[in-house]
N, C-alpha and C. Protein backbone atom coordinates (compact mmCIF):
# COMPACT_ATOMS: atom_id res chain seq x y z
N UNK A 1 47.07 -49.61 51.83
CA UNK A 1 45.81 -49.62 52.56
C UNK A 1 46.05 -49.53 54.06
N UNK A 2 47.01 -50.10 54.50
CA UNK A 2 47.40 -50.26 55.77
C UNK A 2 47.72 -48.90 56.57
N UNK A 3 49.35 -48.18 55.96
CA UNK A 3 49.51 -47.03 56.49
C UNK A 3 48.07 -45.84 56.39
N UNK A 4 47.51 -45.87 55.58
CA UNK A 4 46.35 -44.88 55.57
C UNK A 4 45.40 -45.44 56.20
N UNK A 5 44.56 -46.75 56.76
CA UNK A 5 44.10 -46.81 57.46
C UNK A 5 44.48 -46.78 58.80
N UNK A 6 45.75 -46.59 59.27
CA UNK A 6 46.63 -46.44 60.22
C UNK A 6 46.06 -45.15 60.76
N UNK A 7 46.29 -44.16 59.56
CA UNK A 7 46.45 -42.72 60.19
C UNK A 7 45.38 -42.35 60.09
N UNK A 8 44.13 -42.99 59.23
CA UNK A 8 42.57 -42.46 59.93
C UNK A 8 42.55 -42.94 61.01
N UNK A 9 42.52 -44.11 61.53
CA UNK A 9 42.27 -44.46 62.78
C UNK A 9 43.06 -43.87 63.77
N UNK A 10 44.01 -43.02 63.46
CA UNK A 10 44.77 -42.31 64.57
C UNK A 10 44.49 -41.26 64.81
N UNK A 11 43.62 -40.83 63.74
CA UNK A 11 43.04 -39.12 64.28
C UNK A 11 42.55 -39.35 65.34
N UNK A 12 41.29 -40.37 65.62
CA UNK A 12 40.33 -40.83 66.90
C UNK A 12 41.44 -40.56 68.37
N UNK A 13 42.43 -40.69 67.90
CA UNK A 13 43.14 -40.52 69.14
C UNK A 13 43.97 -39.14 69.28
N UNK A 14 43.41 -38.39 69.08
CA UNK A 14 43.90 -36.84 69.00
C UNK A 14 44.38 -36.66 70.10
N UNK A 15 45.82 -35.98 70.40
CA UNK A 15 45.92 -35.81 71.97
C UNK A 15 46.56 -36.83 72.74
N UNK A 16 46.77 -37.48 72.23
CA UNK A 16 47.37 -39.38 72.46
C UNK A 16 48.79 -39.23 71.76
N UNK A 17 49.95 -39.37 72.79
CA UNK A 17 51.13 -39.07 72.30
C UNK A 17 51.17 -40.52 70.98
N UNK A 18 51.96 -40.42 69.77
CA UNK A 18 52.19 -41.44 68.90
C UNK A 18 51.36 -42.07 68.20
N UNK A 19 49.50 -41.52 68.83
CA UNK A 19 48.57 -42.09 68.12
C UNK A 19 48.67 -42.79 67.08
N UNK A 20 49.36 -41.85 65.93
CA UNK A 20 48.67 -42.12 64.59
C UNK A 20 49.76 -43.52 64.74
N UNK A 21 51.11 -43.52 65.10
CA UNK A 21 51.60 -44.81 64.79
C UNK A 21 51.61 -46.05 65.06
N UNK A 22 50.73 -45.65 66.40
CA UNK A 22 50.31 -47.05 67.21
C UNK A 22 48.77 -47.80 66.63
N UNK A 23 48.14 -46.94 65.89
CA UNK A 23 47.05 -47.56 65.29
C UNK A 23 47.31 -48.24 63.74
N UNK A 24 48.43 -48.05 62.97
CA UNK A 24 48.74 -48.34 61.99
C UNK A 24 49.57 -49.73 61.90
N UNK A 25 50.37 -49.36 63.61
CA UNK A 25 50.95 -50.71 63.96
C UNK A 25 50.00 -51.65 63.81
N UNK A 26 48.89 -51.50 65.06
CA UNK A 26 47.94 -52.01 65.22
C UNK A 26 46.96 -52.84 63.97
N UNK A 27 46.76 -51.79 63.06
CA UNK A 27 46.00 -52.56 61.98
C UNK A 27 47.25 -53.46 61.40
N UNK A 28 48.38 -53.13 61.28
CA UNK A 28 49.08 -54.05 60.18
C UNK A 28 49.73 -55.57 61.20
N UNK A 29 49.41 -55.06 62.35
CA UNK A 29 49.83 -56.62 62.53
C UNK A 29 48.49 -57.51 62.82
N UNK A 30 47.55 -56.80 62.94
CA UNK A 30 46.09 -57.73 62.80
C UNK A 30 45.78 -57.68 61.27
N UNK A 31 46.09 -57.31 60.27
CA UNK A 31 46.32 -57.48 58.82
C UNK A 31 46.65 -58.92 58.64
N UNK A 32 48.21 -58.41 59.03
CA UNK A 32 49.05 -59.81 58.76
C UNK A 32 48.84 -60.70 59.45
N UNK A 33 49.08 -60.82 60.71
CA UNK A 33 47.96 -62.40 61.47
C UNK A 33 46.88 -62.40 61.00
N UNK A 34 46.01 -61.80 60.41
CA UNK A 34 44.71 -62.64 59.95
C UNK A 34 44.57 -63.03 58.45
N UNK A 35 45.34 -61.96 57.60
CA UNK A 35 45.42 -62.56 56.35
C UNK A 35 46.34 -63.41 56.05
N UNK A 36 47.50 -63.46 56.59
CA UNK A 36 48.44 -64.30 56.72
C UNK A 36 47.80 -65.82 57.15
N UNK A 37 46.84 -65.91 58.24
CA UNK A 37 46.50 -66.89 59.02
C UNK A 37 45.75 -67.81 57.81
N UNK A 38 44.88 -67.05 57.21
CA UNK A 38 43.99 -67.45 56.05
C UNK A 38 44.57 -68.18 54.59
N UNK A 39 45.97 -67.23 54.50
CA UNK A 39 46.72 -67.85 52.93
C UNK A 39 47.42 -68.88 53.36
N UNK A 40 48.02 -68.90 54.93
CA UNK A 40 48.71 -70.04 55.27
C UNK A 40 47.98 -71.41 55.55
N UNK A 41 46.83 -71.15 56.27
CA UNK A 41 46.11 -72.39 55.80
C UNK A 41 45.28 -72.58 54.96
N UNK A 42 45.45 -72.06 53.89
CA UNK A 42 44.99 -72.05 52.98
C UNK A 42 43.40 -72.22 52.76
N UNK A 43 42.92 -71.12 53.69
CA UNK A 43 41.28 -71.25 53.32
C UNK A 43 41.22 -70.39 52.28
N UNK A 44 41.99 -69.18 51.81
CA UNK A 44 41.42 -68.96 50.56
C UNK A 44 42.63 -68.59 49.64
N UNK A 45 42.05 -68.43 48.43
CA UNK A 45 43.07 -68.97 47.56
C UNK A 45 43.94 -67.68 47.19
N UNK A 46 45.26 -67.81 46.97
CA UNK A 46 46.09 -67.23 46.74
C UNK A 46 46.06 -66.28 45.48
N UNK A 47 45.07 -65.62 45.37
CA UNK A 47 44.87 -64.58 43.76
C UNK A 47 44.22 -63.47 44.20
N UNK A 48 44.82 -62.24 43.32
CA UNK A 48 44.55 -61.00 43.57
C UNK A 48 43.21 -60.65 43.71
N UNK A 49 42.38 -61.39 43.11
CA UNK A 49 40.81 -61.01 42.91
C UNK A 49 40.10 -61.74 44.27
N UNK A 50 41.12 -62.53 45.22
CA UNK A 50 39.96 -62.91 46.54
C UNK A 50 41.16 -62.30 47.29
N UNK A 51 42.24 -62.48 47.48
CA UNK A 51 43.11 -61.60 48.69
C UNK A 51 42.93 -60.28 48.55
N UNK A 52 42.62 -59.40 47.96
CA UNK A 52 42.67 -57.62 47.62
C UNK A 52 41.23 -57.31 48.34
N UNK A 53 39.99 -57.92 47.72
CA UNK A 53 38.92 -57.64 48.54
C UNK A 53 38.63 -57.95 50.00
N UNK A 54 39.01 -59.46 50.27
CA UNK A 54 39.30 -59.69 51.65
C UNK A 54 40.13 -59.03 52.92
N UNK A 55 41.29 -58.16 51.94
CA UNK A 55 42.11 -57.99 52.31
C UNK A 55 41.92 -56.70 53.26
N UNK A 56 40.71 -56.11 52.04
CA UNK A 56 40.32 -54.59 52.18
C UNK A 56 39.42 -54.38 53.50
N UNK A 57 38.82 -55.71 53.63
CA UNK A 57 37.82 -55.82 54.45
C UNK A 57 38.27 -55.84 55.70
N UNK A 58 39.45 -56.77 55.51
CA UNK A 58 40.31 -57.12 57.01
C UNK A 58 40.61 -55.77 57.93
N UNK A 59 41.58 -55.37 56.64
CA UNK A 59 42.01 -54.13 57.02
C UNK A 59 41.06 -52.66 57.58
N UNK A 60 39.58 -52.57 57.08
CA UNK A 60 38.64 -52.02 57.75
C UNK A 60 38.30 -52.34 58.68
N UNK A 61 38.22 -53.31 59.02
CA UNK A 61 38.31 -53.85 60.61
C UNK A 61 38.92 -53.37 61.24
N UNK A 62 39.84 -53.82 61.20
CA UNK A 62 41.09 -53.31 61.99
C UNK A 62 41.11 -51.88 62.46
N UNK A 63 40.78 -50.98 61.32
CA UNK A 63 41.02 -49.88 61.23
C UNK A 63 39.92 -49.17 61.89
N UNK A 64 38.35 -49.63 62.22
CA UNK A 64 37.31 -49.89 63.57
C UNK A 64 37.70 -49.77 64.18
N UNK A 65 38.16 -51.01 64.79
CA UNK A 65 38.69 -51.47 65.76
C UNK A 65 40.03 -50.68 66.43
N UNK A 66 40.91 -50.27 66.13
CA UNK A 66 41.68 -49.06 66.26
C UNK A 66 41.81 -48.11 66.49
N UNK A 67 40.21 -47.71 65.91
CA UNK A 67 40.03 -46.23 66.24
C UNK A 67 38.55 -46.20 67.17
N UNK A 68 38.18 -46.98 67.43
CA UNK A 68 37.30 -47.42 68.87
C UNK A 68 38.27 -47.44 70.13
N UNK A 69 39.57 -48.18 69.82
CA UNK A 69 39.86 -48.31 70.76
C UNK A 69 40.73 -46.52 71.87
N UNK A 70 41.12 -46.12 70.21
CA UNK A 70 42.15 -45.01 70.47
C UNK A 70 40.93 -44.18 71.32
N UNK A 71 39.88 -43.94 70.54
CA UNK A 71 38.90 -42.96 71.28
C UNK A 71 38.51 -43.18 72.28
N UNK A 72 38.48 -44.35 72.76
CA UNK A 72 37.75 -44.79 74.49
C UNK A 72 38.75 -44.55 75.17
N UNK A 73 40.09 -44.85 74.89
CA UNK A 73 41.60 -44.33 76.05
C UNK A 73 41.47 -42.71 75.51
N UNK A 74 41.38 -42.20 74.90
CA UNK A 74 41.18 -40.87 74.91
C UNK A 74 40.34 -40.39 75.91
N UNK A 75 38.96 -40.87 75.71
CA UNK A 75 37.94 -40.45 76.74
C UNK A 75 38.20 -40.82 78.40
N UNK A 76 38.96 -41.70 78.18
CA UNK A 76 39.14 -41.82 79.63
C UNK A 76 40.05 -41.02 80.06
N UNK A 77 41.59 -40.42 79.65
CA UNK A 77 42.14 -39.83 79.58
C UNK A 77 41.64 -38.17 80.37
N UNK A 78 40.98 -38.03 79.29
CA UNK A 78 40.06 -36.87 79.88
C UNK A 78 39.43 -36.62 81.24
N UNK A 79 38.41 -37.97 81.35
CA UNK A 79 38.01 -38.28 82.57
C UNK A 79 39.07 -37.72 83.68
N UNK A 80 39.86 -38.72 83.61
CA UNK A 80 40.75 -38.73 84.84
C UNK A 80 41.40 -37.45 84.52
N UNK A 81 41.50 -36.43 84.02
CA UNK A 81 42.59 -34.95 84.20
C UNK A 81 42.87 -34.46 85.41
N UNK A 82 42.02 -34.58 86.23
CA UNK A 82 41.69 -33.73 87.43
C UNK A 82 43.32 -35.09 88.28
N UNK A 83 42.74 -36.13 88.18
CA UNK A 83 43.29 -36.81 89.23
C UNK A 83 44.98 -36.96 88.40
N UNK A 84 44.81 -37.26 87.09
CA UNK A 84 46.14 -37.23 86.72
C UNK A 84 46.99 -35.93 87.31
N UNK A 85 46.82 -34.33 86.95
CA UNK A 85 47.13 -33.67 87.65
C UNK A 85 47.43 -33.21 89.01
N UNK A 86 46.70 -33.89 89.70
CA UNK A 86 46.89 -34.01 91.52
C UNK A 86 48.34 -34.86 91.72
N UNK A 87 48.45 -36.18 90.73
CA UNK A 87 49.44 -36.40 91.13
C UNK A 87 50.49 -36.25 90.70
N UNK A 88 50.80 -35.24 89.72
CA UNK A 88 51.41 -34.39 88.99
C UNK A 88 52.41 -33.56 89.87
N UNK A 89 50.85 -33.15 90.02
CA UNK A 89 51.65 -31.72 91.39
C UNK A 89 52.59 -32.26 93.15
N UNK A 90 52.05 -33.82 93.23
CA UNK A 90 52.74 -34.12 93.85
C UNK A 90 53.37 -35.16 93.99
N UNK A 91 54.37 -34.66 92.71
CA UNK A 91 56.06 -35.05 92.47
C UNK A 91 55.63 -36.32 91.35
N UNK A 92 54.89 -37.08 91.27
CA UNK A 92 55.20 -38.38 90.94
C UNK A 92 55.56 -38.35 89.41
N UNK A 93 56.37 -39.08 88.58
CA UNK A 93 56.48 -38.93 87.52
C UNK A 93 55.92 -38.99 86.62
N UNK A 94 55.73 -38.63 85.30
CA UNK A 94 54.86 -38.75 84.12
C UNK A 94 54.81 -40.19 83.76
N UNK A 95 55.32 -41.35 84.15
CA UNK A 95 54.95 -42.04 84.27
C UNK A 95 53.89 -43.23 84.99
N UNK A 96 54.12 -42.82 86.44
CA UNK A 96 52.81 -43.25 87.13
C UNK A 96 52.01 -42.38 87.16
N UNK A 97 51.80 -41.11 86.94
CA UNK A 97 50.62 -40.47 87.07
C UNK A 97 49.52 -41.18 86.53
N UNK A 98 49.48 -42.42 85.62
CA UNK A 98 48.57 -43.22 85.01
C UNK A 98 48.10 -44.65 85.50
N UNK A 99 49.27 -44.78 86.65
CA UNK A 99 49.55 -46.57 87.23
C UNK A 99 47.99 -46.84 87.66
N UNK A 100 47.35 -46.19 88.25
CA UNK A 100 45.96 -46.30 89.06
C UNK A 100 45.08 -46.18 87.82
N UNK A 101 44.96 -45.76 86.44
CA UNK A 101 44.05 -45.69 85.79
C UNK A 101 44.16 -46.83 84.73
N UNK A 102 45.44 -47.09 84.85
CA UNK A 102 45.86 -48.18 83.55
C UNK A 102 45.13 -49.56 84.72
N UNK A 103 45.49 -49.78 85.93
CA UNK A 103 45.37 -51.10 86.41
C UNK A 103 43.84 -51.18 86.61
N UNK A 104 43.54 -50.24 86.91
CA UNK A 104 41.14 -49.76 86.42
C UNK A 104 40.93 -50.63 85.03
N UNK A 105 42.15 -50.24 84.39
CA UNK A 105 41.44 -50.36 82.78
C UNK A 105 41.63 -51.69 82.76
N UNK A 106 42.36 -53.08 83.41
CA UNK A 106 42.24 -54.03 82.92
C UNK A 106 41.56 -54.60 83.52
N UNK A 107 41.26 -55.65 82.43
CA UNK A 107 40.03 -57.02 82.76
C UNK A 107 40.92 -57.86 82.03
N UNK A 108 40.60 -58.77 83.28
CA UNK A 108 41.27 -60.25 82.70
C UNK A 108 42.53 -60.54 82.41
N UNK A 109 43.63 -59.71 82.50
CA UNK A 109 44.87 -59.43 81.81
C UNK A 109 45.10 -58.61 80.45
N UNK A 110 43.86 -57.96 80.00
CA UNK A 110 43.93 -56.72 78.83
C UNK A 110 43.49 -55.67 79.12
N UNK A 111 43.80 -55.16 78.38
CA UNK A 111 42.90 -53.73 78.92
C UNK A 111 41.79 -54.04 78.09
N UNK A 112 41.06 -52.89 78.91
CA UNK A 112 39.36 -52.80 78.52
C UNK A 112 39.28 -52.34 77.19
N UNK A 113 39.92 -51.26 77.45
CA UNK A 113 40.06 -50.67 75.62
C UNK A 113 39.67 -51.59 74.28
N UNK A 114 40.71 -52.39 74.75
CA UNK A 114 41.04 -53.71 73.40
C UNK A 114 39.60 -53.97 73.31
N UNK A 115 39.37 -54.99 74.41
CA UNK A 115 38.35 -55.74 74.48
C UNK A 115 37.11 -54.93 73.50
N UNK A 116 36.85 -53.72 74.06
CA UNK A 116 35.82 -52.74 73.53
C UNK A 116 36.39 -52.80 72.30
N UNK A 117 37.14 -52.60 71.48
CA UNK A 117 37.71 -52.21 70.21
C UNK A 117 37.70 -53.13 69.99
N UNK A 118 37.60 -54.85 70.30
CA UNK A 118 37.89 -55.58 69.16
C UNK A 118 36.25 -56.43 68.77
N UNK A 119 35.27 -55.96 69.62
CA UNK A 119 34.16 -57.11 68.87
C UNK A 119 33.60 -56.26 67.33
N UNK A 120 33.95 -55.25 66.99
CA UNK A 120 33.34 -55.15 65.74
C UNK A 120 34.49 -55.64 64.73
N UNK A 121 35.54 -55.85 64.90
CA UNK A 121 36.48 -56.63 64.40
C UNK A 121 36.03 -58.10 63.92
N UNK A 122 36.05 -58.78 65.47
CA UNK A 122 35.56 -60.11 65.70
C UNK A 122 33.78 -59.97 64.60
N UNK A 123 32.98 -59.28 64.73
CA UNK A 123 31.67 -59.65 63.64
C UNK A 123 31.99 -59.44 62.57
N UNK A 124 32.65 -58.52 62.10
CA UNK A 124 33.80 -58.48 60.82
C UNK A 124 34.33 -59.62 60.28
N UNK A 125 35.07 -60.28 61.25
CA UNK A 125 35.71 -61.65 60.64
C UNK A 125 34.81 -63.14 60.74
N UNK A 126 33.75 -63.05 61.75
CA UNK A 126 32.82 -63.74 61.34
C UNK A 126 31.87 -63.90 60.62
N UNK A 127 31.53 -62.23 59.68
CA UNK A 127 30.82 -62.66 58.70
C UNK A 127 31.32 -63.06 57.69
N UNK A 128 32.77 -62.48 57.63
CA UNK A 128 33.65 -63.20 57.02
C UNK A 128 33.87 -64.57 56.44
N UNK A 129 33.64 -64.88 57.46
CA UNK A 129 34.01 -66.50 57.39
C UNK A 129 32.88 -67.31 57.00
N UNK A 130 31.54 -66.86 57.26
CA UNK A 130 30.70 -67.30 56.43
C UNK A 130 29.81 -67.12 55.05
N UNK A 131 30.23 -65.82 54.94
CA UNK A 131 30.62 -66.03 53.54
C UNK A 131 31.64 -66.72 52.68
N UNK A 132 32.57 -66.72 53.38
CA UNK A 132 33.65 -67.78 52.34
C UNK A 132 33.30 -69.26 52.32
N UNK A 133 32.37 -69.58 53.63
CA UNK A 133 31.60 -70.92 53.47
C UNK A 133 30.69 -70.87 52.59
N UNK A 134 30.10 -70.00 52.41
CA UNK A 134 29.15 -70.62 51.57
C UNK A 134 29.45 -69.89 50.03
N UNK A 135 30.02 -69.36 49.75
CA UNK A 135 30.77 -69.49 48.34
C UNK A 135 31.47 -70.45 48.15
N UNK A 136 32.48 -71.42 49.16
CA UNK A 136 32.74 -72.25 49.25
C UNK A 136 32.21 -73.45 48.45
N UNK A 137 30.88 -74.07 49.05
CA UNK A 137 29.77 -74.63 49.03
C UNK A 137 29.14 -74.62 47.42
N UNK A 138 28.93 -73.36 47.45
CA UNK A 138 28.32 -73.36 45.76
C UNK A 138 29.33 -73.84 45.12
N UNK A 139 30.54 -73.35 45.35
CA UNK A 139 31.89 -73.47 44.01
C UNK A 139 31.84 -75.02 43.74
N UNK A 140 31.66 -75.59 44.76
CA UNK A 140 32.03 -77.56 44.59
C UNK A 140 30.94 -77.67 44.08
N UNK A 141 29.48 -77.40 44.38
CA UNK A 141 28.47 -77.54 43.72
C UNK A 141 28.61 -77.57 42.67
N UNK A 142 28.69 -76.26 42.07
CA UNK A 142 28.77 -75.90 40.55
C UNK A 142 29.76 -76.99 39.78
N UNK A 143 30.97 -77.07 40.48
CA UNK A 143 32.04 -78.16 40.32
C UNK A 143 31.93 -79.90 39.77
N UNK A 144 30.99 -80.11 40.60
CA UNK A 144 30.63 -81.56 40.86
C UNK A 144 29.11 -81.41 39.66
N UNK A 145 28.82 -80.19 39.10
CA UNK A 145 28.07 -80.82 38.18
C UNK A 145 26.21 -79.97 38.51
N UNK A 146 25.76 -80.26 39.55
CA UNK A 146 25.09 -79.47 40.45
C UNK A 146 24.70 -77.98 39.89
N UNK A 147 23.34 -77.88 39.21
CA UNK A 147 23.95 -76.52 38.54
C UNK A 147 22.68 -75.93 39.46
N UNK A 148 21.86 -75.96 40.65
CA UNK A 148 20.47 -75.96 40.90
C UNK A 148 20.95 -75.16 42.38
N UNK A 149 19.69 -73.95 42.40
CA UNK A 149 20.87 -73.00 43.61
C UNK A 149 20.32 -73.51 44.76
């Protein structure tokens, strides 16, 4: 699920040297910190029938979130052509030709990108989470005897 949501979310970044592998990175280590985060403290239970669906969900997130982000550094990319090229032509390396657009792009110590790319993530994992509360909730219900919805 991971590598292929990797490489959809890397099309969004067409034109973006390494795209497809930096979004696959991307989903699988927000995969694993968040599903990982979940089996390790054990909010939900360790079986194929709640980790596979959750899992799927996570990973669509991610894979949003990834490819929101790839496409907004794309678009900016674009934006700036004119000025990336100016300083192209005079001398500076393919490496700073970007120093002035990358230090634009951050807020707060991240880049903007992220930030933009990660709240449909973040409502993702919060509806998340309340649904597992309140399935939660019923299960002890039902548990304790409680059969009344």
């Amino acid at each position: 699920m991971v590598i292929i949501a990797g490489h959809i979310a890397g099309r969004r970044g067409r034109g973006l040297r390494r795209a497809p592998w930096s979004a696959t990175a991307g989903v699988a280590v927000g995969t694993i910190i968040t599903l990982g985060g979940l089996l390790l403290l054990r909010v939900i239970a360790m079986q194929p029938r709640v980790v596979v669906p959750l899992g799927g969900m996570i990973v669509s997130g991610a894979m949003l979130a990834a490819g929101l982000t790839l496409r907004r550094l794309r678009e900016d990319a674009e934006q700036a052509r004119p000025a990336i090229e100016a300083r192209l032509c005079l001398g500076l390396s393919a490496r700073y030709q970007t120093l002035p657009s990358r230090k634009a792009a951050r807020m707060d110590g991240l880049p903007v990108h992220i930030g933009a790319g990660s709240w449909a993530c973040l409502n993702a994992v919060v509806t998340i989470g309340v649904a597992i509360a309140l399935t939660v909730c019923v299960a002890a219900r039902h548990q304790n005897g409680d059969r009344t919805p």
